[in-house]
Protein backbone atom coordinates (compact mmCIF):
# COMPACT_ATOMS: atom_id res chain seq x y z
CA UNK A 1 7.44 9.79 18.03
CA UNK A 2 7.45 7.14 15.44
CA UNK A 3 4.62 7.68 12.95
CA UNK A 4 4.13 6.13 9.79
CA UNK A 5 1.21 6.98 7.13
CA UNK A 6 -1.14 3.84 6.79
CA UNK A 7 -3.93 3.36 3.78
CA UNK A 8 -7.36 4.09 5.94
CA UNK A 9 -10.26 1.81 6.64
CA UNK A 10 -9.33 -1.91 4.65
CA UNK A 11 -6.46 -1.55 2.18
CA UNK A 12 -8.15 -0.80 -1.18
CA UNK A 13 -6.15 -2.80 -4.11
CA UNK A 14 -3.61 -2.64 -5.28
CA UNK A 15 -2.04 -1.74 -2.16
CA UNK A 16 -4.17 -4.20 -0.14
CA UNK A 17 -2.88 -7.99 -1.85
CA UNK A 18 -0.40 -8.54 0.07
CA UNK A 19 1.79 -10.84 -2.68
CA UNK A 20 2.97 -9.19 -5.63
CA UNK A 21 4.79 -10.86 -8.47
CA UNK A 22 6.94 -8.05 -10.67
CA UNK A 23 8.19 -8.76 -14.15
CA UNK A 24 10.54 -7.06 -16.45
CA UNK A 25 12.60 -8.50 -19.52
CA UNK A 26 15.98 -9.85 -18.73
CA UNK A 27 18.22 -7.34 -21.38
CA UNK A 28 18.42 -4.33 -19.69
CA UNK A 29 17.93 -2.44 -23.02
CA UNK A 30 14.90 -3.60 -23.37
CA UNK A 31 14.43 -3.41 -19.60
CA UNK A 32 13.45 -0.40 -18.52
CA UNK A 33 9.69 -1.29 -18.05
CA UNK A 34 8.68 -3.22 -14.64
CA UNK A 35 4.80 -4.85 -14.38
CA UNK A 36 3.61 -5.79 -11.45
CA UNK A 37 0.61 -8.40 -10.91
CA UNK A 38 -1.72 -9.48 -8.12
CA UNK A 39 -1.56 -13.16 -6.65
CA UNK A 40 -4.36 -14.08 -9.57
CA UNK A 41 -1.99 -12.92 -12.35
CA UNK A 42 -4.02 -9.63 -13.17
CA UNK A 43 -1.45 -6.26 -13.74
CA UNK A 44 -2.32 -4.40 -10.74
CA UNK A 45 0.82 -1.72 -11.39
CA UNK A 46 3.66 -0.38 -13.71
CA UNK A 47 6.57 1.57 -13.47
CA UNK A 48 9.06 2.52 -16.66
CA UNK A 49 12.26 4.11 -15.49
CA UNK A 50 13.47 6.85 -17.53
CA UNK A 51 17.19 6.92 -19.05
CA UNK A 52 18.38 10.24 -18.60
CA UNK A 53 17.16 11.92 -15.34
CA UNK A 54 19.66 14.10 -12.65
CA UNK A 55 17.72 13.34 -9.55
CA UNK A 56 16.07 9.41 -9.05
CA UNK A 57 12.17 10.40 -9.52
CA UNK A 58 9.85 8.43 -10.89
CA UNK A 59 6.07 6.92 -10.63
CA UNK A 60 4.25 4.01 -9.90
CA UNK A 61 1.29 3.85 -12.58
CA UNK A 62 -1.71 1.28 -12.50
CA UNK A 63 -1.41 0.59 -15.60
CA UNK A 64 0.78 1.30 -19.21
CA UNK A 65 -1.48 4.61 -19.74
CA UNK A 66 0.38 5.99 -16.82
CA UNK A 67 -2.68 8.40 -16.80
CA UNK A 68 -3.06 7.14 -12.94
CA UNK A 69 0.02 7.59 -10.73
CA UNK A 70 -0.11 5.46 -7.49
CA UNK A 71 2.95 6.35 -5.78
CA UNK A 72 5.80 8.53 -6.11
CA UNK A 73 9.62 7.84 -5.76
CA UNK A 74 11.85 10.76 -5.18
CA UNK A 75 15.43 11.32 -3.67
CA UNK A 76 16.11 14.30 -2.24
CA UNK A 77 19.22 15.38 -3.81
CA UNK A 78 21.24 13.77 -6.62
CA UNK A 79 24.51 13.15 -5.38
CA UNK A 80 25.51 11.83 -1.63
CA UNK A 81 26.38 8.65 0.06
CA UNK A 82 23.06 8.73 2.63
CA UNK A 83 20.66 10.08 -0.05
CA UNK A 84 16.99 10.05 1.50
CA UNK A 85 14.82 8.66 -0.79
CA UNK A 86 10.76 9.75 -0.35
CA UNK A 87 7.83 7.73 -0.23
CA UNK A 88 4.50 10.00 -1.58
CA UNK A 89 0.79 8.82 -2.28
CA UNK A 90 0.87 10.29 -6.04
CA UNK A 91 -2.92 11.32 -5.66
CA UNK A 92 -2.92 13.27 -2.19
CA UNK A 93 0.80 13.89 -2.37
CA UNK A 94 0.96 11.71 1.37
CA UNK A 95 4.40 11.21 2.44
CA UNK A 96 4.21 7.50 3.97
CA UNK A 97 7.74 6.94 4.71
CA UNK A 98 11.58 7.14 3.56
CA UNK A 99 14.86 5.35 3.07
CA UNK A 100 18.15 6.48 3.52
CA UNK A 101 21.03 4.69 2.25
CA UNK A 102 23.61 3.33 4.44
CA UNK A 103 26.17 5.14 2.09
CA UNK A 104 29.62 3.21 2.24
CA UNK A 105 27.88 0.09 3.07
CA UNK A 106 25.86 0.35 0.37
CA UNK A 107 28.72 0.20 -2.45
CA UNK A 108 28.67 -3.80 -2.06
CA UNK A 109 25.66 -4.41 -0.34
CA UNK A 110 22.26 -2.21 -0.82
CA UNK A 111 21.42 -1.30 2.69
CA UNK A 112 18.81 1.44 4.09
CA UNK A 113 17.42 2.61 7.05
CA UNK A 114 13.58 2.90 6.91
CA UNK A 115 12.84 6.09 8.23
CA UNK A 116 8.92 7.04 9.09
CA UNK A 117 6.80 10.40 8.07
CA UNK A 118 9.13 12.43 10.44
CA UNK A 119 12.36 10.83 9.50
CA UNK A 120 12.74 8.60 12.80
CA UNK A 121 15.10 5.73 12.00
CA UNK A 122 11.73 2.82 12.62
CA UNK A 123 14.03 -0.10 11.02
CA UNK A 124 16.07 -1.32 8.10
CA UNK A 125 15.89 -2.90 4.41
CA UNK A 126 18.45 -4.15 2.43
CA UNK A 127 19.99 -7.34 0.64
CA UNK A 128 20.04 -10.55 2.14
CA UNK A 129 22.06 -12.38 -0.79
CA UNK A 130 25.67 -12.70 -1.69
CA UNK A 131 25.95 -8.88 -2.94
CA UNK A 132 29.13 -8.67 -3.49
CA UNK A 133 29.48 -12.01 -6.16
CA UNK A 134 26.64 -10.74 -7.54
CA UNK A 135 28.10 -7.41 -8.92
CA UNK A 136 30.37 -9.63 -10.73
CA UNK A 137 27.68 -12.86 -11.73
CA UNK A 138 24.25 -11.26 -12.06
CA UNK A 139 22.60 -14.41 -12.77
CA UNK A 140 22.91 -15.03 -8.90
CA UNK A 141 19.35 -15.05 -7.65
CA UNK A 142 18.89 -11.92 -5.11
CA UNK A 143 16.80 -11.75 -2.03
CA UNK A 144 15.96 -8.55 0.31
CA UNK A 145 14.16 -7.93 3.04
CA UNK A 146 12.72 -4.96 5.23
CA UNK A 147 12.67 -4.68 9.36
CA UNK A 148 10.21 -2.38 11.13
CA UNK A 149 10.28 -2.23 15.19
CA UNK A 150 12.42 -5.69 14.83
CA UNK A 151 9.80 -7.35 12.95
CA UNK A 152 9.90 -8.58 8.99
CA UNK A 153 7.37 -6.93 7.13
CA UNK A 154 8.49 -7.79 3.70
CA UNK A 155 10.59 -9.80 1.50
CA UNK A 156 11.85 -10.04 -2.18
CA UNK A 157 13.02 -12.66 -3.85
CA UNK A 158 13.84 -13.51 -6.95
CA UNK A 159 12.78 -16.35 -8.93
CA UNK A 160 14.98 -17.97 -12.03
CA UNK A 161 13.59 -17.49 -15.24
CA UNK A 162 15.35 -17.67 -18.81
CA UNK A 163 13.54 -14.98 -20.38
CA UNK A 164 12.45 -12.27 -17.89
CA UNK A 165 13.82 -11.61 -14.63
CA UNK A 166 11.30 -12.06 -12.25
CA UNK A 167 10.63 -11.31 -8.15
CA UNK A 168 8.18 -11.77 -5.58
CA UNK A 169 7.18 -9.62 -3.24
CA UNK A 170 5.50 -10.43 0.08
CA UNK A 171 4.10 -8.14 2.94
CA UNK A 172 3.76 -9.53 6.30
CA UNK A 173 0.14 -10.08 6.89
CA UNK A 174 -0.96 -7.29 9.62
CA UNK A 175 2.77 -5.90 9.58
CA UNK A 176 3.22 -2.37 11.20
CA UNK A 177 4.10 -0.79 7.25
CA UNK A 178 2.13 1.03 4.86
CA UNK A 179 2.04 -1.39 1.81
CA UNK A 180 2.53 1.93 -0.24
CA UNK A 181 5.98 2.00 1.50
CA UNK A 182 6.52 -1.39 1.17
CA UNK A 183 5.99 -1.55 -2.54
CA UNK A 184 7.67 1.77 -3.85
CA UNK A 185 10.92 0.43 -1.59
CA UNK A 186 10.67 -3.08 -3.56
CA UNK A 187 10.52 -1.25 -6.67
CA UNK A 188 13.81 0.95 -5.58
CA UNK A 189 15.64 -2.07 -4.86
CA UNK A 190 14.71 -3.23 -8.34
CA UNK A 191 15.95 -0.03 -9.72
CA UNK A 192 19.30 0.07 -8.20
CA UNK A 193 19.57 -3.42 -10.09
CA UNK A 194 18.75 -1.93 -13.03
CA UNK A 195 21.27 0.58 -13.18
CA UNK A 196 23.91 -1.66 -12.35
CA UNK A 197 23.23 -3.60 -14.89
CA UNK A 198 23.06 -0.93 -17.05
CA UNK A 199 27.09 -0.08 -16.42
């Protein structure tokens, strides 16, 4: 049976704006800190990835304090090519959903499977743009996108910008995904762009 946690009643914000707009400066060095604002330009979330951890974990905060986690990222091992990657509510420790990555494929093209709260395969997310050139020219723009039950529920694209790198990210209005999921699998395709860069 395909389940997959949802936020109860009316989505409470953050989780309920539907169009996100996530910042983080263009060097990667001084990179490692993602914001991430509501469509009237007020921070509504932040993440800072940490340099030296064995197993990807990290937290979505709602603000720089990072005295309120949101959601929680978390692979389940370290090393693999199909890692699963968890989905939690940081406050009730929820599991909303998964990824796993489509391990060979995803060497020059990110590419998942969404899985839901009981690890049924319930659709896909990965890159839409030219992957592969843009190992080599990371100035190309990138664009993803995420599949549930043959439906879009969510896109990410990236807009130009000289001094920041910058992306949008949009959840289908009344899509079949908890926006929780949505967002904390946006912010792990961010990641993986981060690290790359970071080579």
């Amino acid at each position: 049976m395909n389940t997959l946690a949802t936020t109860g009643g009316s989505a409470a914000a953050p989780f309920g704006l539907g169009n996100y707009t996530i910042k983080r400066p263009f060097l990667t060095l001084f990179g490692r800190k993602f914001h991430v604002f509501g469509p009237d330009g007020s921070q509504v979330m932040f993440v800072k990835h940490k340099i030296l951890t064995f197993k990807d974990e990290w937290n979505i905060y709602a603000d720089e304090s990072e005295s309120n986690a949101l959601i929680r990222v978390k692979a389940r091992q370290a090393i693999g090519l199909n890692i699963v990657t968890d989905v939690f509510d940081a406050k009730s420790g929820e599991k909303v959903g998964a990824v796993r990555n489509k391990g060979l494929k995803s060497i020059v093209r990110d590419t998942w499977e969404v899985l839901d709260t009981a690890d049924n395969v319930i659709g896909s997310f990965g890159e839409d743009s030219n992957a592969l050139l843009r190992r080599f020219i990371p100035i190309l723009l990138g664009h993803w996108h995420m599949d549930v039950g043959g439906t879009s529920v969510a896109k990410i694209d990236q807009v130009f910008r000289f001094f920041t790198k910058e992306f949008t990210l949009a959840i289908t209005p009344g899509a079949k995904v908890d926006p929780r999921l949505a967002i904390g699998c946006a912010m792990l395709a961010l990641m993986r762009e981060l690290m790359r860069e970071a080579r």
